[in-house]
Protein backbone atom coordinates (compact mmCIF):
# COMPACT_ATOMS: atom_id res chain seq x y z
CA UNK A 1 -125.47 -92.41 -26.12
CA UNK A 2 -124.60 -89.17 -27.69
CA UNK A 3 -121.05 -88.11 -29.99
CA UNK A 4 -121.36 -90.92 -32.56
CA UNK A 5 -122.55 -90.08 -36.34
CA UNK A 6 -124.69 -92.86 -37.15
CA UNK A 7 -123.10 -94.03 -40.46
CA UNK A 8 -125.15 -94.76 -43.85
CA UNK A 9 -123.35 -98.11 -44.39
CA UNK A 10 -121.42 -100.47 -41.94
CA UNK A 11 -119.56 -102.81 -45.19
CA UNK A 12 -117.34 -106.21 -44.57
CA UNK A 13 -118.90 -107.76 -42.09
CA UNK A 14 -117.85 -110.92 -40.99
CA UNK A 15 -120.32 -113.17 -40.25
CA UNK A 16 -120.30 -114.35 -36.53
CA UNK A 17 -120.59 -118.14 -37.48
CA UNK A 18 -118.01 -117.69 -39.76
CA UNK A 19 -115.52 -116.07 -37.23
CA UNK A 20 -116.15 -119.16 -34.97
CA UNK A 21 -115.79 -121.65 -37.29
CA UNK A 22 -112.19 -120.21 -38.79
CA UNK A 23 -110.68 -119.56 -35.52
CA UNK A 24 -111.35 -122.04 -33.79
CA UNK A 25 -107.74 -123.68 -33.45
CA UNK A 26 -106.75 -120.51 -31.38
CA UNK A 27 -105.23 -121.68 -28.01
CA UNK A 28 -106.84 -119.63 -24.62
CA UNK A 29 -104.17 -116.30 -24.55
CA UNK A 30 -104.01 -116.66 -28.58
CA UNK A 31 -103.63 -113.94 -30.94
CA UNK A 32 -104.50 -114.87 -35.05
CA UNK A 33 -102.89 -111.45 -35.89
CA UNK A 34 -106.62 -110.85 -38.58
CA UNK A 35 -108.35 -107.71 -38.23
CA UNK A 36 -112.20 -107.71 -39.42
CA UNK A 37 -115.07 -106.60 -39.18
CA UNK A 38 -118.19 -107.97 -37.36
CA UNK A 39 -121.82 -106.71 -36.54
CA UNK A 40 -125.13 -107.28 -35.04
CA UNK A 41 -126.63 -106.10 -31.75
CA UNK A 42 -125.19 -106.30 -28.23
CA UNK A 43 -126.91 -108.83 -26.25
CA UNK A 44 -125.04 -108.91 -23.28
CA UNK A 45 -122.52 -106.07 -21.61
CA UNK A 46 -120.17 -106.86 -18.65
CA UNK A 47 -118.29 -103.55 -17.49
CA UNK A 48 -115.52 -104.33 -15.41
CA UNK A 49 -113.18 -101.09 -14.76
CA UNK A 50 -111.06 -100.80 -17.87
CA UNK A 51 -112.18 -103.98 -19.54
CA UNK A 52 -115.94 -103.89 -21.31
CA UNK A 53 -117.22 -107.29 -22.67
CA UNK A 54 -119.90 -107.61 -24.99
CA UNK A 55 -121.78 -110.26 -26.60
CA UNK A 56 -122.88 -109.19 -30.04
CA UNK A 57 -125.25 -111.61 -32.16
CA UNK A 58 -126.34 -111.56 -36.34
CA UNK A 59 -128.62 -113.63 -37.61
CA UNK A 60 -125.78 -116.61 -37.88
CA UNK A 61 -124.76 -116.82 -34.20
CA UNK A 62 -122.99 -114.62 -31.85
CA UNK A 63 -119.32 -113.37 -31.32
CA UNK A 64 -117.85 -111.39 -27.84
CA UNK A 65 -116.24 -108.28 -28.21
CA UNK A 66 -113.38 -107.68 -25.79
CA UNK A 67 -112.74 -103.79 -25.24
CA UNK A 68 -110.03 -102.12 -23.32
CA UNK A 69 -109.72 -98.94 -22.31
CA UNK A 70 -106.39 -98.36 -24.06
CA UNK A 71 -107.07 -100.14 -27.24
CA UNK A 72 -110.82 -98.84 -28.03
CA UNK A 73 -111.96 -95.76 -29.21
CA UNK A 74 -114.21 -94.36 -27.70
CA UNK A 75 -114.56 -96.42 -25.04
CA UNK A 76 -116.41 -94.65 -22.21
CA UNK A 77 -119.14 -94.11 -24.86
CA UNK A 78 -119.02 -97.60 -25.69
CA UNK A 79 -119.67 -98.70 -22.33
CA UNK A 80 -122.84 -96.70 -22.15
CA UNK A 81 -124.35 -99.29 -24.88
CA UNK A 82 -128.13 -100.07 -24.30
CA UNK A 83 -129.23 -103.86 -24.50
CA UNK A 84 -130.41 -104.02 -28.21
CA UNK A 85 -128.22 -101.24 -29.86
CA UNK A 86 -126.87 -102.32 -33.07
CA UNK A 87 -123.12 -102.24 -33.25
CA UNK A 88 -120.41 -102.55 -35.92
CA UNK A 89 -116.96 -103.16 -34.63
CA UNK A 90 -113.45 -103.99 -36.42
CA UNK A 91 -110.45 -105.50 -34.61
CA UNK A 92 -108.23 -108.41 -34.13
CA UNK A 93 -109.96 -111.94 -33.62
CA UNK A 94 -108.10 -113.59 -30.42
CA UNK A 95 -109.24 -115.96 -27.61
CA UNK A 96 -108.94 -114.69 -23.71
CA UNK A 97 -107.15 -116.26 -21.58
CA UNK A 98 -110.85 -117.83 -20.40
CA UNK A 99 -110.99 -119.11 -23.56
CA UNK A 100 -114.09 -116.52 -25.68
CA UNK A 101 -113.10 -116.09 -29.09
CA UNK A 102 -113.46 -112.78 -29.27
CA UNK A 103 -112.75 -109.49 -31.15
CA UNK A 104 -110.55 -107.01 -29.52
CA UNK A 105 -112.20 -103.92 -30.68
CA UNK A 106 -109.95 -101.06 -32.06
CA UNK A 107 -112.63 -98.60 -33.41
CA UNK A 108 -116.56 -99.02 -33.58
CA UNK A 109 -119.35 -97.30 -34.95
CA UNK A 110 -123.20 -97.00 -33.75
CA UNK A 111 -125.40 -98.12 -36.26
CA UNK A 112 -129.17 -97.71 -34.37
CA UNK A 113 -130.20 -96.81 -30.76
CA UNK A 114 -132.28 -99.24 -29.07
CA UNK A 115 -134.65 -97.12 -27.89
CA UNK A 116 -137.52 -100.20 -26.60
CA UNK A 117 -137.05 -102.74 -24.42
CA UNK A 118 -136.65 -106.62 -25.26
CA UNK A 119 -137.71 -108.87 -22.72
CA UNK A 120 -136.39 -109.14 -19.17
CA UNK A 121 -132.71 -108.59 -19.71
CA UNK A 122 -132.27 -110.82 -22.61
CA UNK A 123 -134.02 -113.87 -21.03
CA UNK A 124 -136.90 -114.33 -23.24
CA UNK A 125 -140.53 -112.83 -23.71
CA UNK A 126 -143.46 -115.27 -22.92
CA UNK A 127 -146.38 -112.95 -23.41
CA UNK A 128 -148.09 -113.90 -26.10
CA UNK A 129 -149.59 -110.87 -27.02
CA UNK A 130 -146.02 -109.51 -27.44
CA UNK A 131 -144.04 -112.14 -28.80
CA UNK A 132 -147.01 -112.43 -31.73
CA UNK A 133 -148.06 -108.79 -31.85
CA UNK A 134 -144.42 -107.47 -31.75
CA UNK A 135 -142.21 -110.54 -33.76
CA UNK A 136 -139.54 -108.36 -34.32
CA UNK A 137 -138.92 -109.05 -30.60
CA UNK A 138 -139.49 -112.25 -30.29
CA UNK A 139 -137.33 -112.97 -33.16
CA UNK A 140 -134.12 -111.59 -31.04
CA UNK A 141 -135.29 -112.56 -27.46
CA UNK A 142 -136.49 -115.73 -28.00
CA UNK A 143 -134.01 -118.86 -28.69
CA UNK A 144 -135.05 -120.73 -31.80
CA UNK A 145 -137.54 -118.25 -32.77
CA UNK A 146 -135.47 -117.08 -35.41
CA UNK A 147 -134.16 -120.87 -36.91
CA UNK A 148 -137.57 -121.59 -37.31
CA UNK A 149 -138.18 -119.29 -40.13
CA UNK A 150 -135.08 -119.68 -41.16
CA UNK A 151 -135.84 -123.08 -41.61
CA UNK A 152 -139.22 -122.24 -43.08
CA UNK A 153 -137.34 -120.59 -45.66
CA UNK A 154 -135.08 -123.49 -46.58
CA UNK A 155 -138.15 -125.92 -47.09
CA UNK A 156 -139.85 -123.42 -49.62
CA UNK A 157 -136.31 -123.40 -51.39
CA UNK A 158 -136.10 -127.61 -51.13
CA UNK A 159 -140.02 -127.49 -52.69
CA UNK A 160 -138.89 -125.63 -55.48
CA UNK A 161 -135.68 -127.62 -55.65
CA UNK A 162 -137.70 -130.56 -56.06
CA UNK A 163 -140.41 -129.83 -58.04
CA UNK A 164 -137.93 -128.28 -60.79
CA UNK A 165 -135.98 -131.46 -60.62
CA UNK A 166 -139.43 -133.44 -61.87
CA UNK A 167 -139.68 -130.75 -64.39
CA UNK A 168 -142.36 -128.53 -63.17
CA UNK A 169 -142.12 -125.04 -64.22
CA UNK A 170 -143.32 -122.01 -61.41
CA UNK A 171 -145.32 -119.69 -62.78
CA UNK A 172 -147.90 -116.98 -60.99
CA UNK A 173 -151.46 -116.20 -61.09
CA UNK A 174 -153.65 -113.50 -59.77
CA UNK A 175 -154.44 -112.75 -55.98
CA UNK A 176 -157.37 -111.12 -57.33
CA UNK A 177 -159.94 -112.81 -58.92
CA UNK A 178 -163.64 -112.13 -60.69
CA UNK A 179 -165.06 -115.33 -59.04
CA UNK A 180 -163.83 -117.36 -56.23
CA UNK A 181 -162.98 -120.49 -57.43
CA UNK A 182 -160.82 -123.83 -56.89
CA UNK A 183 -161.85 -124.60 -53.26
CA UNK A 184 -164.73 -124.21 -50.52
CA UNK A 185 -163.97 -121.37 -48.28
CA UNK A 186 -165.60 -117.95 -47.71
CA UNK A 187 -163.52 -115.52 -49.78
CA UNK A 188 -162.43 -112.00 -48.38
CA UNK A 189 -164.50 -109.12 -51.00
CA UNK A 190 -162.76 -106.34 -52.09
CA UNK A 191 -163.78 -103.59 -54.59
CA UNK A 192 -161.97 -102.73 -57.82
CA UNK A 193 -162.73 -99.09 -58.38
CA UNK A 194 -161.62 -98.74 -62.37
CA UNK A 195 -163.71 -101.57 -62.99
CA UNK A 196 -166.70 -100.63 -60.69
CA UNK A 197 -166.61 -104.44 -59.78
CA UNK A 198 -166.19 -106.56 -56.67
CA UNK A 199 -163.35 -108.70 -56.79
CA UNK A 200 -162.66 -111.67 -54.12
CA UNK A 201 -158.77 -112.55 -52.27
CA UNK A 202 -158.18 -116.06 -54.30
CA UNK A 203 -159.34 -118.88 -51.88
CA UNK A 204 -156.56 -121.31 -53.93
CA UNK A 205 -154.66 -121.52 -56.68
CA UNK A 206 -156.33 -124.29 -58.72
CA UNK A 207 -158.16 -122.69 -62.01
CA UNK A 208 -155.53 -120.85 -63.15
CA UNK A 209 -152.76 -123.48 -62.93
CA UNK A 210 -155.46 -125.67 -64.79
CA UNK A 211 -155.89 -123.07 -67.64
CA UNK A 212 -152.12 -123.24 -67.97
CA UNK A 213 -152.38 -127.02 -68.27
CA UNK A 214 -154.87 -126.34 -70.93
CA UNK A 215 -152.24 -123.87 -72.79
CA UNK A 216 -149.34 -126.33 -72.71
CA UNK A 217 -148.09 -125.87 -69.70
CA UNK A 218 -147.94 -129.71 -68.77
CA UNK A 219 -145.66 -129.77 -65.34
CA UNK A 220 -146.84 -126.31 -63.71
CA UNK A 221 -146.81 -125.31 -60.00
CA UNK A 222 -146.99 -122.23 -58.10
CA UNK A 223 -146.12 -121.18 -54.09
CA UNK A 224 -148.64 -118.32 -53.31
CA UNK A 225 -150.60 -116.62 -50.24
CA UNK A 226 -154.58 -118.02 -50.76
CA UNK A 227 -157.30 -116.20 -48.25
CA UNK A 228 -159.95 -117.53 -47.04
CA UNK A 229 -162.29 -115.55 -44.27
CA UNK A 230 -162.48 -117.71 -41.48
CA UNK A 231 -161.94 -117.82 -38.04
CA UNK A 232 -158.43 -118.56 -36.66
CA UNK A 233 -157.26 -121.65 -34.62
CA UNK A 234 -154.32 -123.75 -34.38
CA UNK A 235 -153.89 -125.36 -37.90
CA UNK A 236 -156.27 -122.16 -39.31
CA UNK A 237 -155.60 -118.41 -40.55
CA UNK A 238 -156.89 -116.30 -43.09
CA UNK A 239 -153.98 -115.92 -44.93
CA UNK A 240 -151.56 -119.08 -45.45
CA UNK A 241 -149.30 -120.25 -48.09
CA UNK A 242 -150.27 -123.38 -50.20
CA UNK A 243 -148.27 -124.84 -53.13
CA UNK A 244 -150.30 -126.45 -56.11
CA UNK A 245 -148.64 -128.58 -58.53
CA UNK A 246 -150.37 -130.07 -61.98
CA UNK A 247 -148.93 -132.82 -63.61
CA UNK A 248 -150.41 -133.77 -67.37
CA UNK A 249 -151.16 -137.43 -67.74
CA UNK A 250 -150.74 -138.39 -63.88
CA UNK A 251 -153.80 -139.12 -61.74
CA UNK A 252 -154.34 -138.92 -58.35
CA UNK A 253 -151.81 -141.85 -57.16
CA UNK A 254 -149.06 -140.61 -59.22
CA UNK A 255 -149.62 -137.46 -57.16
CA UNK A 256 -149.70 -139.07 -54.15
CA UNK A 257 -146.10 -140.50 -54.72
CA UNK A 258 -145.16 -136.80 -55.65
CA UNK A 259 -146.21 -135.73 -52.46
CA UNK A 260 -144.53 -138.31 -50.53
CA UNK A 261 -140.97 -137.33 -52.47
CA UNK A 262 -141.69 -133.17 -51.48
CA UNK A 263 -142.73 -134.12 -47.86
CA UNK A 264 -140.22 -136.80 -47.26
CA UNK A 265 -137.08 -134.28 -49.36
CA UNK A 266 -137.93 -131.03 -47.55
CA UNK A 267 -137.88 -133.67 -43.91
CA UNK A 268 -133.85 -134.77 -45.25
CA UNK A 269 -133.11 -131.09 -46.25
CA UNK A 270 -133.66 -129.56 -42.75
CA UNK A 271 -133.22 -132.49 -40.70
CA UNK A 272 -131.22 -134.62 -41.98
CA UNK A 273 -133.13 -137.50 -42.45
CA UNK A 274 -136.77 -138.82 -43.24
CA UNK A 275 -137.67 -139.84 -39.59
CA UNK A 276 -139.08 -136.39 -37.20
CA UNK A 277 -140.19 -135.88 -34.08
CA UNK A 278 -143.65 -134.56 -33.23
CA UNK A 279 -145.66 -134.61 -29.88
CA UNK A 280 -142.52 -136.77 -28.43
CA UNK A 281 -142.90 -139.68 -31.00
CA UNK A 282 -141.51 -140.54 -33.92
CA UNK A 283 -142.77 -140.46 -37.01
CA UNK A 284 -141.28 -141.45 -40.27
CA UNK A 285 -141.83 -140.00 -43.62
CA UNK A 286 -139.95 -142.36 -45.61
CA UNK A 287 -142.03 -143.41 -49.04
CA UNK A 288 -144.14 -145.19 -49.90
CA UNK A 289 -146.93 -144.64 -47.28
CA UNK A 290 -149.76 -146.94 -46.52
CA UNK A 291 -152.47 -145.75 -48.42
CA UNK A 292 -156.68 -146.64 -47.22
CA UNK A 293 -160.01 -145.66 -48.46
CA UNK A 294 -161.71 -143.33 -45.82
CA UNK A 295 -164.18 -146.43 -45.43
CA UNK A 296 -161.51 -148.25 -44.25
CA UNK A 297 -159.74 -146.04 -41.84
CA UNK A 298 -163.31 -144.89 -40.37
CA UNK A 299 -163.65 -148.36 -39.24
CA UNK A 300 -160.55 -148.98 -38.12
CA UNK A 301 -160.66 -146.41 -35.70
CA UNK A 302 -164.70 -145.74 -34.93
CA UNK A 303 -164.88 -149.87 -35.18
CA UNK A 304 -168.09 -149.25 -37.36
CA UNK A 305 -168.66 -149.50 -41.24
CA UNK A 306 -169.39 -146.48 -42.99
CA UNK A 307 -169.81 -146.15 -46.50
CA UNK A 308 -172.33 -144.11 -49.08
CA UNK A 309 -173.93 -147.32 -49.54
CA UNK A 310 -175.88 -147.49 -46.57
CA UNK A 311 -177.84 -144.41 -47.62
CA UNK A 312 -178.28 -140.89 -46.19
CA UNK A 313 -180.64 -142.15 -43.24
CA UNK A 314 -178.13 -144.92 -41.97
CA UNK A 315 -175.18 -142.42 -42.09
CA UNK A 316 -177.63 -139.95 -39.91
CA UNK A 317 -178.07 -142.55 -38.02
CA UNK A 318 -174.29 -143.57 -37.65
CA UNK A 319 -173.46 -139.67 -37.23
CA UNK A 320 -175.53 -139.56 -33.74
CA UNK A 321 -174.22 -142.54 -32.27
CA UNK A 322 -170.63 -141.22 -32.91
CA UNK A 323 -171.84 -138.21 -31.54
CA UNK A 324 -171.09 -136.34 -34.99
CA UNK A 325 -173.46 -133.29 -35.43
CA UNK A 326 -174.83 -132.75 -39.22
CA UNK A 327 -176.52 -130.07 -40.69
CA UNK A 328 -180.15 -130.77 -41.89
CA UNK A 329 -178.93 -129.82 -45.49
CA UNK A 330 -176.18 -132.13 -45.19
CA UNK A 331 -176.35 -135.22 -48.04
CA UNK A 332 -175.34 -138.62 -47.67
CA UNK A 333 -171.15 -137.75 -48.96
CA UNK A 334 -171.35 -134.58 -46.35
CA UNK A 335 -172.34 -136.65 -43.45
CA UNK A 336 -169.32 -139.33 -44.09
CA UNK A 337 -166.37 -136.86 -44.56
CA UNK A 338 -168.00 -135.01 -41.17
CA UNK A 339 -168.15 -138.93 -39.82
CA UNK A 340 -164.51 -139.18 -41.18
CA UNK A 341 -163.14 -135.63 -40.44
CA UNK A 342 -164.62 -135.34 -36.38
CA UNK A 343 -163.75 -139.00 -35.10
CA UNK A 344 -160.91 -140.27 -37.42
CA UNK A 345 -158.52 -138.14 -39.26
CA UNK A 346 -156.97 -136.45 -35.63
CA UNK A 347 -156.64 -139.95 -34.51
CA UNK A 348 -154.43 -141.16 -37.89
CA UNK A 349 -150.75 -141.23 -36.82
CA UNK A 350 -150.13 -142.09 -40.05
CA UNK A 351 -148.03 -141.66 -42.53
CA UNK A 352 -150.83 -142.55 -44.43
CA UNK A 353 -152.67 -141.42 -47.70
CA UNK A 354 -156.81 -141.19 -46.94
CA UNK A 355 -158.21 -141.97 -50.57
CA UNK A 356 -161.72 -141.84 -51.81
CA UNK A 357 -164.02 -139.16 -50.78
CA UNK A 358 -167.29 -139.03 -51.76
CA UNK A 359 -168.43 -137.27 -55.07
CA UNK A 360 -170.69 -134.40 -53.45
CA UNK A 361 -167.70 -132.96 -51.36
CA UNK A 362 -164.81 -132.90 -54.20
CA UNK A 363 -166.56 -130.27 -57.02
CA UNK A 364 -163.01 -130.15 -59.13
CA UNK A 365 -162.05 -134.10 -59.24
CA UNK A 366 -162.84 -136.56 -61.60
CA UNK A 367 -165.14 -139.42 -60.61
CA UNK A 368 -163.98 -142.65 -59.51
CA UNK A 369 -162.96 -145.50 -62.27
CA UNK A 370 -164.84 -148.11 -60.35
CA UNK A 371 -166.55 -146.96 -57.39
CA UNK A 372 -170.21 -144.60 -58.23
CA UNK A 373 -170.72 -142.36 -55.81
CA UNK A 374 -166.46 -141.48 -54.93
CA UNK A 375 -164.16 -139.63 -56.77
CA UNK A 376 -160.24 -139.68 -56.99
CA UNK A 377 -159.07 -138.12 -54.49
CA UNK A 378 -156.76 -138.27 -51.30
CA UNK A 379 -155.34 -136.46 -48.39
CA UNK A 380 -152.15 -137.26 -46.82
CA UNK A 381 -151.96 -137.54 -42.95
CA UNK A 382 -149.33 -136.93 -40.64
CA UNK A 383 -149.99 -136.82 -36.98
CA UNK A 384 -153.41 -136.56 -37.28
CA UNK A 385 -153.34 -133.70 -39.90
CA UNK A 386 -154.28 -133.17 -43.00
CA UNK A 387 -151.49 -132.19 -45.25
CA UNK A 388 -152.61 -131.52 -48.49
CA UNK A 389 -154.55 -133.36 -51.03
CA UNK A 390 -154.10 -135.16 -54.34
CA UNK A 391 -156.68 -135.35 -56.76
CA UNK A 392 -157.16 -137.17 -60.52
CA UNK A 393 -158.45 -133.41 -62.32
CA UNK A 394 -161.85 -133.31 -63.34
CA UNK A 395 -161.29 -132.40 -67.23
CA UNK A 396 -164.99 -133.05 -68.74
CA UNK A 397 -166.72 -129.84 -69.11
CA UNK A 398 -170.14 -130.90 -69.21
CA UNK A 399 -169.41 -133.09 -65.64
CA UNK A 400 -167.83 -129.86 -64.71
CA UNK A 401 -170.80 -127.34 -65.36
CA UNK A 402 -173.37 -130.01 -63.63
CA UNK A 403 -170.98 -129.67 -60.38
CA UNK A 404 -170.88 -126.25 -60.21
CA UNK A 405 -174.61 -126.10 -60.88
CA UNK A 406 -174.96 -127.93 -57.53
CA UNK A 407 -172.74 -126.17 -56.01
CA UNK A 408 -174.76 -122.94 -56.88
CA UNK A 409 -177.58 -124.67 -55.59
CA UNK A 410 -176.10 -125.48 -52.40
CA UNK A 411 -175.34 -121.19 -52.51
CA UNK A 412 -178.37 -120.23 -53.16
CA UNK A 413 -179.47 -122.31 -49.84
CA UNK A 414 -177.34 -120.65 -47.73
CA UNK A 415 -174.09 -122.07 -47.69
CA UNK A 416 -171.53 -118.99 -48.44
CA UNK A 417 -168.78 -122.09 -48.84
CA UNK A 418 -169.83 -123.06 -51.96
CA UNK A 419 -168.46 -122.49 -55.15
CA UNK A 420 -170.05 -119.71 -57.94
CA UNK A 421 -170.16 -120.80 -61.30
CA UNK A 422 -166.59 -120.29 -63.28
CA UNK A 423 -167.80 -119.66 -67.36
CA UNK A 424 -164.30 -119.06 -67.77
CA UNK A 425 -162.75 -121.76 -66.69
CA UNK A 426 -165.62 -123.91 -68.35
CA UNK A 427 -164.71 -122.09 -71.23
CA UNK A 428 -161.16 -123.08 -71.18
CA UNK A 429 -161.97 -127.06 -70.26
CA UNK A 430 -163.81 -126.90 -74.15
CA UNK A 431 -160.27 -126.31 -75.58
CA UNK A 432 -160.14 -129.82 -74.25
CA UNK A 433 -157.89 -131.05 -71.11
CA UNK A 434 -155.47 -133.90 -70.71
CA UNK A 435 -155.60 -136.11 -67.62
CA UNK A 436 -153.98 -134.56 -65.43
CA UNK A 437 -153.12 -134.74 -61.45
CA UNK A 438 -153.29 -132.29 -58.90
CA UNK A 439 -152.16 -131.50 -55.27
CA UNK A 440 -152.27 -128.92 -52.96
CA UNK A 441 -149.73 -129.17 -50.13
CA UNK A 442 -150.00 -126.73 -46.89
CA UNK A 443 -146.98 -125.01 -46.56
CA UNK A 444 -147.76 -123.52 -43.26
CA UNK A 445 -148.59 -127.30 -41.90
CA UNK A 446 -145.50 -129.17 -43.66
CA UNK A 447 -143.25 -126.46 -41.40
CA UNK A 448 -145.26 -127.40 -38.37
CA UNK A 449 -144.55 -130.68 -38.62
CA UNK A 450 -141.18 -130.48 -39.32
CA UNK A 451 -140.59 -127.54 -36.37
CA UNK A 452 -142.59 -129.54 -34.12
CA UNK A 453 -145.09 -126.88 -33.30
CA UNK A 454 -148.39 -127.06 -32.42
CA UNK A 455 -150.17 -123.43 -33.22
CA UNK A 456 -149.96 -122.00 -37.22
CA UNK A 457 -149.34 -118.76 -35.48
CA UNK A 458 -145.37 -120.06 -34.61
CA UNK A 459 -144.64 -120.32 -37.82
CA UNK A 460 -146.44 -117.81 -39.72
CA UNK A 461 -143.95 -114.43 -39.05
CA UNK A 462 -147.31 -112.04 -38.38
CA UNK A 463 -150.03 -114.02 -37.90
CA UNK A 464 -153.37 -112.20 -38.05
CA UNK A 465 -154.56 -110.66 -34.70
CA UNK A 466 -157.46 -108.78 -33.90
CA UNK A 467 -156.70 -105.15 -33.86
CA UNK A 468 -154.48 -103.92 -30.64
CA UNK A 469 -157.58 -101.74 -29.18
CA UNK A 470 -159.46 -105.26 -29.04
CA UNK A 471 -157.56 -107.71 -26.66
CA UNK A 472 -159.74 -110.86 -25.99
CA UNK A 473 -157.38 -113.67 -26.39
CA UNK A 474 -157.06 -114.91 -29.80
CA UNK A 475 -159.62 -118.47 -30.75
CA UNK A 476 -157.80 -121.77 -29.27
């Protein structure tokens, strides 16, 4: 197309939805006698002689523009419209005689060439490698693509919603941080040249949000990007978004509840209700879950008892008849939660909230009231995944510094997992720490569930991919 100034500002614009929804009494052959002003980018465009018709879609729906020869400017230039341009048009909203709402375009205005292609003729794109590597396509070509983040977006809003009607106040923390801390995950390194230091991408959110505890801060959450450098799969990427919420004097089964009242609120906010669909069955969110010791739901779906009291060579033993590798290092809480994480939790429809891990794989929580060995903590399921977690807060200091010592013991043996030593934040629990309750809840994961998706990568908007000039498909 050539003539047209592209303009610096296209104002007014109607939204399509909005159109449809306040014209929708006109009779087929109506006129409303409005003029307005719509855009988005032509989708469809039907030439015939001196009638043009073009469907034009924003990001709320999609509205046809009727064009005659004798009414629109510009009209043989309009008719030379590639699939994808972006239009604005003004005119007066009537309904042909077949019925299409439409806009009967007076005057119209390019506002950006299409120069690519998207997808064969508006149909959809099923490459992968394009409708992840190039989202901005799939985003227009694909049906539902784009109501998926938009609904993404609505259950971050509904979280905060939530959370600020329990009193929590958001606050943020840094992405960069001295040690990597609150979680065990291989951090990404980075260097921080003013400082001649390496700093590490945070692997979660927790220390911070516990030193604001400390300060006063006694309802405090944040909703932040955590990195953790690790290989990619369908529930994993390196970058995801987790929430973290810290509630003074709760423990971990006051959390619990609070994570059944954000799951089960952002389900009604987006869907209406408490009861989704996922993997064609229902499942239903409504509170209060059933809540089991991993003990418990090991057995009820392996059929055999597991529990720290049998002893590290039992468990082993237990491991390889379940056919549950373990690594030599492995001690006797590390061999259960593999036990409990390889043949049970995929097999949990659930709703249900998994409670009491074993001490040696939960450095940050407080030890059980009544059980040695456990500690206070829980995961809730939903269709065999994991959730998020609740935990009763470790707040002892000197309990804390013994953990991390074994933690940097388990380091120095090799395991790049495990957690360095935090002086700060030991530092900070001496000012002295209320009980307090955690949780983490996967953002990513609650949108998958509620989008009934299957791959992290559908609802994260750019995903991480290996670089273009390296195209062996992507881990399952």
């Amino acid at each position: 197309m050539s003539g047209k100034e592209i303009p610096y500002r296209f104002a007014d614009a109607t939204p399509a939805a909005e159109v449809t929804a306040r014209f929708s009494h006109l009779e087929p052959g109506g006129e409303s006698g409005e003029s307005l002003r719509v855009a988005g980018r032509v989708m469809l465009l039907r030439l015939q002689g001196k009638l043009a018709f073009a469907t034009l879609r924003d990001w709320s729906g999609q509205v046809q523009l009727f064009c005659l020869a004798a009414v629109t400017e510009d009209f043989e230039e309009l008719k030379r419209a590639n699939l994808g341009d972006w239009i604005g048009a003004e005119g007066e909203v009537v309904r042909t005689k077949r019925g299409e709402l439409s806009v009967k375009v007076a005057r119209w205005s390019l506002l950006a060439r299409a120069r690519g292609g998207f997808g064969d003729k508006w149909r959809g794109i099923h490459d992968p490698e394009v409708r992840l590597r190039q989202r901005e396509v799939d985003l227009w070509a694909n049906e539902g693509v784009r109501e998926r983040f938009l609904l993404r977006s609505k259950v971050v809003a509904t979280l905060r919603q939530l959370l600020s009607a329990r009193g929590f106040v958001e606050v943020e923390t840094p992405v960069l941080h001295p040690i990597p801390g609150g979680g065990l995950a291989k951090p990404f390194i980075t260097h921080y040249n003013s400082m001649h230091s390496d700093f590490y991408l945070r692997i979660a959110l927790e220390l911070y949000l516990k030193r604001c505890v400390i300060g006063g801060f006694e309802r405090v959450y944040e909703i932040g990007r955590v990195f953790r450098n690790e290989g990619t799969g369908s529930k994993y990427n390196p970058e995801f978004t987790m929430l973290e919420a810290y509630q003074a004097y709760g423990d971990y089964l006051d959390m619990a509840e609070l994570q059944e009242y954000l799951i089960a609120g952002s389900a009604a906010a987006v869907t209406g209700g408490t009861t989704v669909t996922f993997e064609d069955r229902p499942l239903d969110l409504t509170p209060p879950w059933r809540r089991a010791t991993m003990s418990e739901v090991i057995e009820e779906v392996t059929g055999v008892e597991v529990n720290l009291e049998m002893g590290l060579a039992e468990l082993r033993r237990l491991a390889g008849s379940l056919g549950v590798e373990v690594a030599e290092r492995f001690d006797a809480g590390q061999v259960m939660t593999e036990i409990y994480e390889k043949t049970t939790e995929p097999n949990l429809w659930g709703p249900v909230h998994v409670m009491d891990y074993p001490e040696s794989v939960s450095p940050l929580t407080r030890k059980h009231r009544s059980k040695p060995g456990y500690v206070e903590r829980l995961t809730p399921i939903a269709a065999g995944r994991e959730l998020g977690e609740c935990y009763s807060e470790l707040v002892d200091p000197v309990d804390q510094r013994a953990r991390f010592e074994a933690q940097a013991a388990e380091r120095a043996a090799g395991d790049e997992e495990a957690m360095m030593t935090d002086e700060d934040f030991l530092r900070a629990l001496e000012r002295g720490m209320p009980p307090t309750g955690g949780i983490g809840l996967g953002v990513d994961r609650l949108v998958m569930l509620l989008t009934d998706v299957h791959h992290i990568r559908e609802v994260l908007l750019f995903p991480a991919l290996r670089p273009e000039a390296q195209r062996p498909p992507e881990d399952d």
